[in-house]
N, C-alpha and C. Protein backbone atom coordinates (compact mmCIF):
# COMPACT_ATOMS: atom_id res chain seq x y z
N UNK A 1 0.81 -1.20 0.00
CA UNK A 1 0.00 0.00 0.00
C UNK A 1 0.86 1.26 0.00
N UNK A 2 1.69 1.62 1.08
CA UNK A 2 2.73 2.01 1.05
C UNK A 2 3.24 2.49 -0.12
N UNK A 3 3.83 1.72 -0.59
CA UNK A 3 4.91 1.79 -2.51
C UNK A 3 4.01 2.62 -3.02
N UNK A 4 3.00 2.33 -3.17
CA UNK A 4 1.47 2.20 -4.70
C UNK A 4 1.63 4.06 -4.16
N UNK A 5 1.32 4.37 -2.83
CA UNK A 5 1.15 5.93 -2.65
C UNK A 5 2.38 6.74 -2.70
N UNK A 6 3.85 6.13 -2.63
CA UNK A 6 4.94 6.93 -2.59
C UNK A 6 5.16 6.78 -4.45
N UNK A 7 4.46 5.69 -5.14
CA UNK A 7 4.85 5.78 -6.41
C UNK A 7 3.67 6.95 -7.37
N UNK A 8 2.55 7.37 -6.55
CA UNK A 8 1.54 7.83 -6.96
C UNK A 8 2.42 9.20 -6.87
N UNK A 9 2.91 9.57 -5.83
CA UNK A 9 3.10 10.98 -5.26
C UNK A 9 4.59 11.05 -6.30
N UNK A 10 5.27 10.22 -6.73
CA UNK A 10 6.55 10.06 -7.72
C UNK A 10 6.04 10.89 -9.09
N UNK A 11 4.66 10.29 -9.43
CA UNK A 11 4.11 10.66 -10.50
C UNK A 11 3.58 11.90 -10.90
N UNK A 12 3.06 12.08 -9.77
CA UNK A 12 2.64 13.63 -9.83
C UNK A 12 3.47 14.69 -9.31
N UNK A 13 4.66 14.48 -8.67
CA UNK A 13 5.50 15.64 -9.28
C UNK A 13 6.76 15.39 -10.70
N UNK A 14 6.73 14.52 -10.92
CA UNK A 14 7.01 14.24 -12.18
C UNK A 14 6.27 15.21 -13.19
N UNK A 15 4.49 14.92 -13.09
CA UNK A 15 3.80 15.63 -14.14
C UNK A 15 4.01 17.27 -13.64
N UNK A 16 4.07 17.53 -12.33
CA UNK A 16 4.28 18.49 -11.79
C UNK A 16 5.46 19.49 -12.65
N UNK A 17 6.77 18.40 -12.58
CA UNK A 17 7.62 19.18 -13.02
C UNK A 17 7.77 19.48 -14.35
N UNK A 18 7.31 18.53 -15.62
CA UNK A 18 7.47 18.79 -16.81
C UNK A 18 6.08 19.90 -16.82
N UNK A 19 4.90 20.22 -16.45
CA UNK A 19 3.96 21.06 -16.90
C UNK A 19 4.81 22.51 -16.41
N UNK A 20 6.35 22.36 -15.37
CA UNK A 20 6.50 23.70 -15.20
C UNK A 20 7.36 24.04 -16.57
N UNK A 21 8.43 23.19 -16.74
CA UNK A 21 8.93 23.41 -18.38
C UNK A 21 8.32 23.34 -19.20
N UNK A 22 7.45 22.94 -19.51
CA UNK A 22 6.27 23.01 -20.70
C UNK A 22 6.07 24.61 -20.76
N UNK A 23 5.66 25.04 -19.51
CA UNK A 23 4.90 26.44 -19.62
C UNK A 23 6.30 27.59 -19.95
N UNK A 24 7.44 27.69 -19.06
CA UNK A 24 8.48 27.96 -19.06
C UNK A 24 9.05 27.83 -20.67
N UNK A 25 8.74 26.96 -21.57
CA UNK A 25 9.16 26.76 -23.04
C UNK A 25 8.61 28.21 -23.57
N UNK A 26 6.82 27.48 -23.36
CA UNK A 26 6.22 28.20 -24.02
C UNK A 26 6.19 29.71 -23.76
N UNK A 27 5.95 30.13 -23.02
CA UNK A 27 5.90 31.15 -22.31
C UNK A 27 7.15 32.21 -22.72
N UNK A 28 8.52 31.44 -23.18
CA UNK A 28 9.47 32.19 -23.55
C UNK A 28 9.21 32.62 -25.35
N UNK A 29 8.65 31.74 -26.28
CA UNK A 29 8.07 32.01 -27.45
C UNK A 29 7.16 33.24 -27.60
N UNK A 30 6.49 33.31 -26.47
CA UNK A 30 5.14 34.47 -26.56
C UNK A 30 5.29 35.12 -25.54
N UNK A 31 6.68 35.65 -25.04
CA UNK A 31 7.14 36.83 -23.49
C UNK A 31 6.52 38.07 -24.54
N UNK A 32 7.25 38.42 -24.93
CA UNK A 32 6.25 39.56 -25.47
C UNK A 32 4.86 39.90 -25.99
N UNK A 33 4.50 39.10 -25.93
CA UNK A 33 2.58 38.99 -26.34
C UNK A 33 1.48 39.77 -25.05
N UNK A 34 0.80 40.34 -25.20
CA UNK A 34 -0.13 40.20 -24.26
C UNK A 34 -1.44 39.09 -24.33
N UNK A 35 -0.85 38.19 -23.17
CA UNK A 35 -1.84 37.14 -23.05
C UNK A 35 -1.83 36.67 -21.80
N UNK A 36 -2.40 35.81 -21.31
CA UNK A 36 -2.87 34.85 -19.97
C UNK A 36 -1.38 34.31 -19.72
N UNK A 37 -0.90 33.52 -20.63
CA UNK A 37 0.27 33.06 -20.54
C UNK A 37 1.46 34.06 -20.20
N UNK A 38 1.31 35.03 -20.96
CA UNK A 38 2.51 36.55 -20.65
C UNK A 38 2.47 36.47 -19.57
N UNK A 39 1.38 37.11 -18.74
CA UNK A 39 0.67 37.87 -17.01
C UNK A 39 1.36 36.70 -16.05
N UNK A 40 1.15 35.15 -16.37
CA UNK A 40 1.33 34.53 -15.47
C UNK A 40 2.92 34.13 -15.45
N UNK A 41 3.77 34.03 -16.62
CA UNK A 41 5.12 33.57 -17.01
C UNK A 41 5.91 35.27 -16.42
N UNK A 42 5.23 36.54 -16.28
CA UNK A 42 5.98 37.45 -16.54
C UNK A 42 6.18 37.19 -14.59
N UNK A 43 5.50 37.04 -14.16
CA UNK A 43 5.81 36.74 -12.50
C UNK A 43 6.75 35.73 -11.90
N UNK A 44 6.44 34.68 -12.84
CA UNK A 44 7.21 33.51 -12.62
C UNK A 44 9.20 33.52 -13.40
N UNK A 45 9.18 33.87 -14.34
CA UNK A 45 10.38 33.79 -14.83
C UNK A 45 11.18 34.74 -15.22
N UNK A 46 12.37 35.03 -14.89
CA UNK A 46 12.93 36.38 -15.64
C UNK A 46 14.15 36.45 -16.83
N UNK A 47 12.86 36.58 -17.81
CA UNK A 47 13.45 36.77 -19.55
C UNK A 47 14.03 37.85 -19.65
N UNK A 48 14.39 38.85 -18.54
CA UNK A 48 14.90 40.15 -19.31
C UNK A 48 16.62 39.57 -19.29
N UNK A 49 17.48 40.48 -19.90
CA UNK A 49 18.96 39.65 -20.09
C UNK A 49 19.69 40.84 -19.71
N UNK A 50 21.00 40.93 -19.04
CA UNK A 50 21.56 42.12 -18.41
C UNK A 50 22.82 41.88 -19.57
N UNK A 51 23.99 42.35 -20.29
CA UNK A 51 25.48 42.10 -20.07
C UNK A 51 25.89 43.55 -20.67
N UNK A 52 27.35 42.80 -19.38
CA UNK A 52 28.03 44.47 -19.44
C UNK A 52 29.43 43.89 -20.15
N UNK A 53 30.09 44.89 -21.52
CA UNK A 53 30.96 45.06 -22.10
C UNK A 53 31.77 46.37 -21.70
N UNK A 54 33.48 46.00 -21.56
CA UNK A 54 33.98 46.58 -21.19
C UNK A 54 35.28 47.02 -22.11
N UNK A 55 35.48 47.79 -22.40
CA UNK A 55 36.98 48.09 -23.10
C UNK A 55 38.59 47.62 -22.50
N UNK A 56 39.17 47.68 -23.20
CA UNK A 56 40.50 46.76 -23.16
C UNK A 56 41.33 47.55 -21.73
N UNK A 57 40.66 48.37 -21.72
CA UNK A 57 41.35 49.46 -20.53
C UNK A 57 40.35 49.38 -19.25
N UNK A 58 39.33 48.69 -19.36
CA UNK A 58 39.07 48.16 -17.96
C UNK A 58 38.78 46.71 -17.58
N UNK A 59 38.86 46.59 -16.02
CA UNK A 59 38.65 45.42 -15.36
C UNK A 59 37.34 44.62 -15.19
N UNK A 60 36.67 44.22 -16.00
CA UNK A 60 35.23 44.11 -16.10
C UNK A 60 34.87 43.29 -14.45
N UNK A 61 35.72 43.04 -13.85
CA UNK A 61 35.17 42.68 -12.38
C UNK A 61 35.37 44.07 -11.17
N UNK A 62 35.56 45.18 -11.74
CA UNK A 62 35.43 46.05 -11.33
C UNK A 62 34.48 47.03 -10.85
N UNK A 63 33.50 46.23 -11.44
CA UNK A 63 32.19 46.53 -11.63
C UNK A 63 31.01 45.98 -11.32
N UNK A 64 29.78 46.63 -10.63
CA UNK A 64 28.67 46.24 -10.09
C UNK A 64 27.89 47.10 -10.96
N UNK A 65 26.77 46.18 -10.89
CA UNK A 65 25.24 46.84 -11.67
C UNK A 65 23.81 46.59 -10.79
N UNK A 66 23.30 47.19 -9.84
CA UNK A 66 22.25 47.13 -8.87
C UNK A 66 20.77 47.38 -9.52
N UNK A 67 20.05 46.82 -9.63
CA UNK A 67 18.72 47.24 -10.32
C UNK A 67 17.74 47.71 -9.28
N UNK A 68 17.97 48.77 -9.36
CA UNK A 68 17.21 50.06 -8.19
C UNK A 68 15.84 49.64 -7.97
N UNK A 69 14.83 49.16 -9.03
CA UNK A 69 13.29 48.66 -9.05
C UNK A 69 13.53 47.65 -7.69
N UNK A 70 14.13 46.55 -7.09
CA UNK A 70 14.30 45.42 -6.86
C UNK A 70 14.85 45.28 -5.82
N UNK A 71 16.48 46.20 -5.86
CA UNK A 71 17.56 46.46 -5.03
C UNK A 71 18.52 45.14 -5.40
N UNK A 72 18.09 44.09 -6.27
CA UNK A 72 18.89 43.12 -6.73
C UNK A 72 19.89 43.56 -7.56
N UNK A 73 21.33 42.70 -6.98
CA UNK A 73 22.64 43.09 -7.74
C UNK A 73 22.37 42.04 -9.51
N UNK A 74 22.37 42.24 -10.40
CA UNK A 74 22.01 42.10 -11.68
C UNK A 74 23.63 41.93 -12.35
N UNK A 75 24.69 42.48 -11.78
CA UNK A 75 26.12 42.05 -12.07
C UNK A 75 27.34 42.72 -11.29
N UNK A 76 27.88 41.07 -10.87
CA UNK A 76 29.27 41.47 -10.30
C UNK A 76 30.03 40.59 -10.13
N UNK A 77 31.65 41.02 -9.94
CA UNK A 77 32.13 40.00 -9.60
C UNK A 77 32.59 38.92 -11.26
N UNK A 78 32.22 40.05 -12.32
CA UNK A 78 32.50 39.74 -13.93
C UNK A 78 31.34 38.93 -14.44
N UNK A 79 30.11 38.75 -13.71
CA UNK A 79 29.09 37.52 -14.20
C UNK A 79 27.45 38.19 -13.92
N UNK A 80 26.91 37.92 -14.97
CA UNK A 80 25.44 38.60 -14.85
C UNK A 80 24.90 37.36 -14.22
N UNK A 81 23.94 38.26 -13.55
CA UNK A 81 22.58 37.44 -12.68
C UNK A 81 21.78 38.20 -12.60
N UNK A 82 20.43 36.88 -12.73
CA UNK A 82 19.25 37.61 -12.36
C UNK A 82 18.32 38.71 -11.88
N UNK A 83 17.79 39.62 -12.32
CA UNK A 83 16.94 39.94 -10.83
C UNK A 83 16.30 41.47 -11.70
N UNK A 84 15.71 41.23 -13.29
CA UNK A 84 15.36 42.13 -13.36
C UNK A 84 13.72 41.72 -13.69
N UNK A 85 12.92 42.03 -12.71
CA UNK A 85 11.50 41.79 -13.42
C UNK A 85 10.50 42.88 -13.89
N UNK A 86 9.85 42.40 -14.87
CA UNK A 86 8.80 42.74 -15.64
C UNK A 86 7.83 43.10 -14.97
N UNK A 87 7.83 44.93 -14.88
CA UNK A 87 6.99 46.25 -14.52
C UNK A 87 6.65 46.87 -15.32
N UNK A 88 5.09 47.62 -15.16
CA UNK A 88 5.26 48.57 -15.95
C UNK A 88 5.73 50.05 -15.09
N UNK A 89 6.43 51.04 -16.07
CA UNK A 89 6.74 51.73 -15.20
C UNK A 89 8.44 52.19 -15.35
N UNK A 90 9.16 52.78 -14.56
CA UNK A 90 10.59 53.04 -14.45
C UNK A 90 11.34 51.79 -14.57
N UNK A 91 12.18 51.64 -15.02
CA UNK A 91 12.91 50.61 -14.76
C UNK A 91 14.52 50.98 -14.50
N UNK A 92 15.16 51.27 -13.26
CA UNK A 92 16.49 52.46 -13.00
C UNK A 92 17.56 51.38 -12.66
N UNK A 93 18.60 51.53 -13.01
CA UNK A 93 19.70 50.91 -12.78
C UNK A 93 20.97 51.52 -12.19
N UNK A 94 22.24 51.33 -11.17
CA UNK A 94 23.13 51.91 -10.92
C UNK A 94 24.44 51.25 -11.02
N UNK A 95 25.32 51.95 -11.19
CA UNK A 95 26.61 51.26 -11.60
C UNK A 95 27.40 51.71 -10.95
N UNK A 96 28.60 50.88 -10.42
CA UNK A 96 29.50 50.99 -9.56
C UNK A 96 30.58 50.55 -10.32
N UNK A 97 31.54 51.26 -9.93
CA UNK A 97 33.07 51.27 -10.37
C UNK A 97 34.04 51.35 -8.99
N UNK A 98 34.31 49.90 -8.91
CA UNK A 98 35.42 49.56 -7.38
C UNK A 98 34.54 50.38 -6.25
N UNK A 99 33.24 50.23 -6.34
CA UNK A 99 32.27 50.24 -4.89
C UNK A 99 31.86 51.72 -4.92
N UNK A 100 32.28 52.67 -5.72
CA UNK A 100 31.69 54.01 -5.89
C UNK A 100 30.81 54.07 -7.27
N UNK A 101 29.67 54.67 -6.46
CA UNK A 101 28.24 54.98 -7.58
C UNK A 101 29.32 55.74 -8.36
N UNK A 102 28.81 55.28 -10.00
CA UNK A 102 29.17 57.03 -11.16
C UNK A 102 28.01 56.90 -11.91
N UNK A 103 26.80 56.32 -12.01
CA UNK A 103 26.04 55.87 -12.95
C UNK A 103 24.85 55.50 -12.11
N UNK A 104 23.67 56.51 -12.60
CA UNK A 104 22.21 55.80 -12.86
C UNK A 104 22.20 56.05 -14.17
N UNK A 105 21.07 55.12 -14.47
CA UNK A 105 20.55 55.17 -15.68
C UNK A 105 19.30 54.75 -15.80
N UNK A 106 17.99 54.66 -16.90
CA UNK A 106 16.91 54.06 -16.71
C UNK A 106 15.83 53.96 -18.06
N UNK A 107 15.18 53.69 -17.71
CA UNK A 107 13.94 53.84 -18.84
C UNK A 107 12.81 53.96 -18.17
N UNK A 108 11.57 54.04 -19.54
CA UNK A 108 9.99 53.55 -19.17
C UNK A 108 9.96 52.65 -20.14
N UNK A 109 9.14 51.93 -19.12
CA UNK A 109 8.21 50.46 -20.19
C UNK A 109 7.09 50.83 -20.11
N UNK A 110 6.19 50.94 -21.37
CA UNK A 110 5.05 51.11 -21.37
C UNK A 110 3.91 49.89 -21.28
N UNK A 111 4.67 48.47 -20.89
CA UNK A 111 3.85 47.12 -20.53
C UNK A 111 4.54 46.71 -19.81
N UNK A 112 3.75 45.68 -18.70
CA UNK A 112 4.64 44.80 -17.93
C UNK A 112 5.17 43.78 -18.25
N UNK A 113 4.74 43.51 -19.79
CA UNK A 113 4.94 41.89 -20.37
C UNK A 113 5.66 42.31 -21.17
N UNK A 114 6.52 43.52 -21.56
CA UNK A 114 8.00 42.90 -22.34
C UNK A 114 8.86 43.04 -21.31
N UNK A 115 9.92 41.53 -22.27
CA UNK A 115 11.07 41.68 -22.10
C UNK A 115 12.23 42.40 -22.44
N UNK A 116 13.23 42.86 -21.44
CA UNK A 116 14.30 43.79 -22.41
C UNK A 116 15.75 42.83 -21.80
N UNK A 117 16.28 42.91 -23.47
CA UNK A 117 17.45 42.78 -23.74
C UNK A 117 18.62 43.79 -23.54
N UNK A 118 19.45 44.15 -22.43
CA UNK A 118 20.09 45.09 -22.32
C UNK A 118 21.87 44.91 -22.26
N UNK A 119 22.40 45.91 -23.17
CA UNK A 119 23.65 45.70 -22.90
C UNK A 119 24.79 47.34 -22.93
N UNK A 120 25.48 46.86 -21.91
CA UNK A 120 26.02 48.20 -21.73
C UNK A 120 27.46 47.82 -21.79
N UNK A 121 27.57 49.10 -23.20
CA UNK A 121 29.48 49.10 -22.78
C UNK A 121 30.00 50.38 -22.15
N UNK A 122 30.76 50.15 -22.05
CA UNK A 122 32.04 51.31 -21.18
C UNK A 122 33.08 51.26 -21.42
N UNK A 123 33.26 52.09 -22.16
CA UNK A 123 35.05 52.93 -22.34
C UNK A 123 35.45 53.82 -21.82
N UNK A 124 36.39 54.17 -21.69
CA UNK A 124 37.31 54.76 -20.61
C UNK A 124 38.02 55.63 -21.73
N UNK A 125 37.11 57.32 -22.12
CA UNK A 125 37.36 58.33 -23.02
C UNK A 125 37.83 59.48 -21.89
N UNK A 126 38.93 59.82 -22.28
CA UNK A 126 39.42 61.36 -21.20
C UNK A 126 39.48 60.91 -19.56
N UNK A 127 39.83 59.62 -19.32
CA UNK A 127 39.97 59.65 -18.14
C UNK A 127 38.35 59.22 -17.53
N UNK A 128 37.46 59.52 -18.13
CA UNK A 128 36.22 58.98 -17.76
C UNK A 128 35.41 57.61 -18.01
N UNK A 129 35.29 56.87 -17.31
CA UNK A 129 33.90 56.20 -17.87
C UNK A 129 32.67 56.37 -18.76
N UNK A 130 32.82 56.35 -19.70
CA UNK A 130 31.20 56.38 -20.72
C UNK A 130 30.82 55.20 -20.60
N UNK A 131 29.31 55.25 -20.22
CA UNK A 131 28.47 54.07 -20.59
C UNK A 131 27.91 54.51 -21.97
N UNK A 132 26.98 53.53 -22.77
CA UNK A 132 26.02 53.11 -23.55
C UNK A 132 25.83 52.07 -23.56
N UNK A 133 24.28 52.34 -23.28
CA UNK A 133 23.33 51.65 -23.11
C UNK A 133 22.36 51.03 -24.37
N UNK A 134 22.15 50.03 -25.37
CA UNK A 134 21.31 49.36 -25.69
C UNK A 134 20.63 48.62 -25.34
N UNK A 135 19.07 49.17 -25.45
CA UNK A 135 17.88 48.48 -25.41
C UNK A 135 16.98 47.86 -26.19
N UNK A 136 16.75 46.53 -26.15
CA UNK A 136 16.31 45.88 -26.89
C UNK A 136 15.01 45.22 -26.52
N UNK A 137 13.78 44.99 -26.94
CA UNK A 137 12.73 44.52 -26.41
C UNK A 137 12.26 43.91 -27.51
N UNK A 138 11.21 42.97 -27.27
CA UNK A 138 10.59 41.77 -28.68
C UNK A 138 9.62 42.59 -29.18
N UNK A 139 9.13 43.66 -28.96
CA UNK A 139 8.40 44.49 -29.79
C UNK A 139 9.55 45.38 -30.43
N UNK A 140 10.43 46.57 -29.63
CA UNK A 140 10.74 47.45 -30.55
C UNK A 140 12.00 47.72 -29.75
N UNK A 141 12.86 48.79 -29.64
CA UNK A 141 14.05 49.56 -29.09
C UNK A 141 12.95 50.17 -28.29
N UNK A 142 13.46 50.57 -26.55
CA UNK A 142 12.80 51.23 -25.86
C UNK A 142 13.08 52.24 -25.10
N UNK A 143 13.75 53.47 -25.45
CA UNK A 143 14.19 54.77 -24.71
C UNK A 143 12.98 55.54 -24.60
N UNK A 144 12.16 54.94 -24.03
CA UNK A 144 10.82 56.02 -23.79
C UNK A 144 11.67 56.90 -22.33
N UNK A 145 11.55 58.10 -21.94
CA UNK A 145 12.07 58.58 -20.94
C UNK A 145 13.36 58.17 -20.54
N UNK A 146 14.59 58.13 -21.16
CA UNK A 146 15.96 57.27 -21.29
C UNK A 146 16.52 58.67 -20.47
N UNK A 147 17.47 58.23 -19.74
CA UNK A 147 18.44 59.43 -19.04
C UNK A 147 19.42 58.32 -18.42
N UNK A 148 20.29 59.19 -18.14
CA UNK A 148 21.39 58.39 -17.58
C UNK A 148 21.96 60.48 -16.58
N UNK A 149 22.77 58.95 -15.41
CA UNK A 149 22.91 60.77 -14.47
C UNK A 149 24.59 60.07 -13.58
N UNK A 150 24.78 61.19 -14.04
CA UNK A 150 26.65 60.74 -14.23
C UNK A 150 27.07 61.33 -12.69
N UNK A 151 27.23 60.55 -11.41
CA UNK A 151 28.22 61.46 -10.13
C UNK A 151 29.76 61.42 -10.65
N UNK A 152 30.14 62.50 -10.43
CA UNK A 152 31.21 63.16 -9.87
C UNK A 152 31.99 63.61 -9.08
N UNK A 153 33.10 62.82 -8.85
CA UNK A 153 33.89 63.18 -7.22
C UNK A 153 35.02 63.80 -7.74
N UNK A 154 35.41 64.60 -5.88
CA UNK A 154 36.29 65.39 -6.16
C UNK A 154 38.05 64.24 -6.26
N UNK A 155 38.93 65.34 -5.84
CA UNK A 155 40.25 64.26 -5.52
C UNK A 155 40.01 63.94 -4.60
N UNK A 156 39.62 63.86 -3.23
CA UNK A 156 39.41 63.25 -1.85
C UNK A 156 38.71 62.39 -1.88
N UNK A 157 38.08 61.87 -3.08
CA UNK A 157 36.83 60.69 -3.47
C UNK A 157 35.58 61.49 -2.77
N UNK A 158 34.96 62.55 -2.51
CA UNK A 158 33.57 63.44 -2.06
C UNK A 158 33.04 63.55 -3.33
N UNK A 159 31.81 63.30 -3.04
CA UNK A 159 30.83 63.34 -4.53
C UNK A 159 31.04 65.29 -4.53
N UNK A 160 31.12 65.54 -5.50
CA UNK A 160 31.19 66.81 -5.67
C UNK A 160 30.26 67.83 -6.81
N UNK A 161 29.53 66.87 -7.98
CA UNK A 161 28.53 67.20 -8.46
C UNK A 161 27.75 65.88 -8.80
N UNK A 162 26.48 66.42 -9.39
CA UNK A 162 25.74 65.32 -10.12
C UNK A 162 25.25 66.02 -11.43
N UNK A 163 25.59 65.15 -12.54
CA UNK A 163 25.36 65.73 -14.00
C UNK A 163 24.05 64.69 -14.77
N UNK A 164 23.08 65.56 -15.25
CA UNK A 164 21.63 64.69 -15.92
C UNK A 164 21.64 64.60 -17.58
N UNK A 165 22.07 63.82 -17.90
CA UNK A 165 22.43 63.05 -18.80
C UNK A 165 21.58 62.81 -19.75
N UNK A 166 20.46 63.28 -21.05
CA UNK A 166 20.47 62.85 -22.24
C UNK A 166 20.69 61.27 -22.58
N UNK A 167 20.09 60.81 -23.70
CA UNK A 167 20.44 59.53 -24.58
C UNK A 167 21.85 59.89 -24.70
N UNK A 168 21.92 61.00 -25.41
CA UNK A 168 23.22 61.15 -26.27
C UNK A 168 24.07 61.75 -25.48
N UNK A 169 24.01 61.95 -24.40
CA UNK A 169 24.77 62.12 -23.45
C UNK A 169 25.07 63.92 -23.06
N UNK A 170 24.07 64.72 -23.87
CA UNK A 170 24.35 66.20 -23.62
C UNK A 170 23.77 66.03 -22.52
N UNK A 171 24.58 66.84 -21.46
CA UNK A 171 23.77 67.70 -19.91
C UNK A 171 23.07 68.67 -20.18
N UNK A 172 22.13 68.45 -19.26
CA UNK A 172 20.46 69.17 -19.11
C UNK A 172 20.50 69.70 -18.05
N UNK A 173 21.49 69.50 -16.92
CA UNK A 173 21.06 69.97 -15.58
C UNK A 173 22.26 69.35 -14.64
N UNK A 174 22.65 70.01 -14.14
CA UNK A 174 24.20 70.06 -13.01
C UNK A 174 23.67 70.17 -11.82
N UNK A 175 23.81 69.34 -10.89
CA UNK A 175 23.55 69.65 -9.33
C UNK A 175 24.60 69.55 -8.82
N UNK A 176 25.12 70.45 -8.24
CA UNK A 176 26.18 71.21 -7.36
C UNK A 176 26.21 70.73 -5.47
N UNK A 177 27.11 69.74 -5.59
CA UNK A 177 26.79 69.31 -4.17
C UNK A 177 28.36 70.00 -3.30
N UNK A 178 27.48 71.01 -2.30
CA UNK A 178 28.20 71.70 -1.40
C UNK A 178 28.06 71.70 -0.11
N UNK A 179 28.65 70.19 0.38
CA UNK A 179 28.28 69.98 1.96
C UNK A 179 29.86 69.95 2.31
């Protein structure tokens, strides 16, 4: 009697587990769709993709990437991980260089059911860090509300301004930090 119920309970997470890859398949075919399947896969799994490219002049483990929505670290330590999910709404990111912020950055999604494909490089022009940022989503490119906001320290390592950043990287607005 015994066996017959530990082999019953074998079976049904067996079916258990292939109906979660089944959905998990499917669900990655139609992430961008709005459907039943989207709403419920967009909670459960995270299709968005982080990677960071670095120029020959930096240490790509030098670097952290925190996804502000979440507070989940998304990359460090030279290796992307997890942890960006599907909102509608802001989606803000920060970047660290050897444990000091120089970088937010962000978007709007105008659905909770796409996914974005994101990849950021950084070169090291004039002594500075430049990011760019590509965004990629299964509908379209998505810089709806795109900014990026560059800190600035002095020589003592003191944040000493904050600069608001454009796609294309012209400043819009300087905040002057005098503490």
């Amino acid at each position: 009697m015994k066996l017959n119920r530990n082999r019953k309970l074998f079976l049904i997470l067996i079916a258990v587990i292939l109906c979660f890859y089944g959905l998990k398949n499917y669900a990655e075919k139609v992430k961008d769709e709005h459907s039943i399947t989207t709403s419920i896969s967009s909670k459960l799994f995270d299709f968005n993709t982080f990677e960071l490219k670095v120029d020959s002049n930096l240490n790509l483990s030098d670097f952290k990437v925190v996804n502000q929505n979440s507070g989940k670290t998304i990359f460090a330590s030279g290796k992307n991980l997890k942890g960006i999910d599907n909102n509608y709404g802001h989606r803000l990111f920060e970047l660290y260089y050897k444990d000091k912020k120089i970088y937010e950055f962000g978007h709007f999604s105008t659905n909770n059911w796409y996914t974005f494909d994101y990849t950021l490089n950084l070169n090291k022009i004039n002594n500075r860090i430049e990011p760019d940022l590509k965004i990629i989503s299964g509908q379209n490119d998505s810089y709806n509300d795109f900014f990026y906001k560059r800190f600035e320290y002095n020589d003592s390592g003191k944040l000493d301004r904050i600069s608001y950043l454009t796609l294309g990287k012209e400043v819009y607005d300087v905040k002057e930090i005098n503490e």
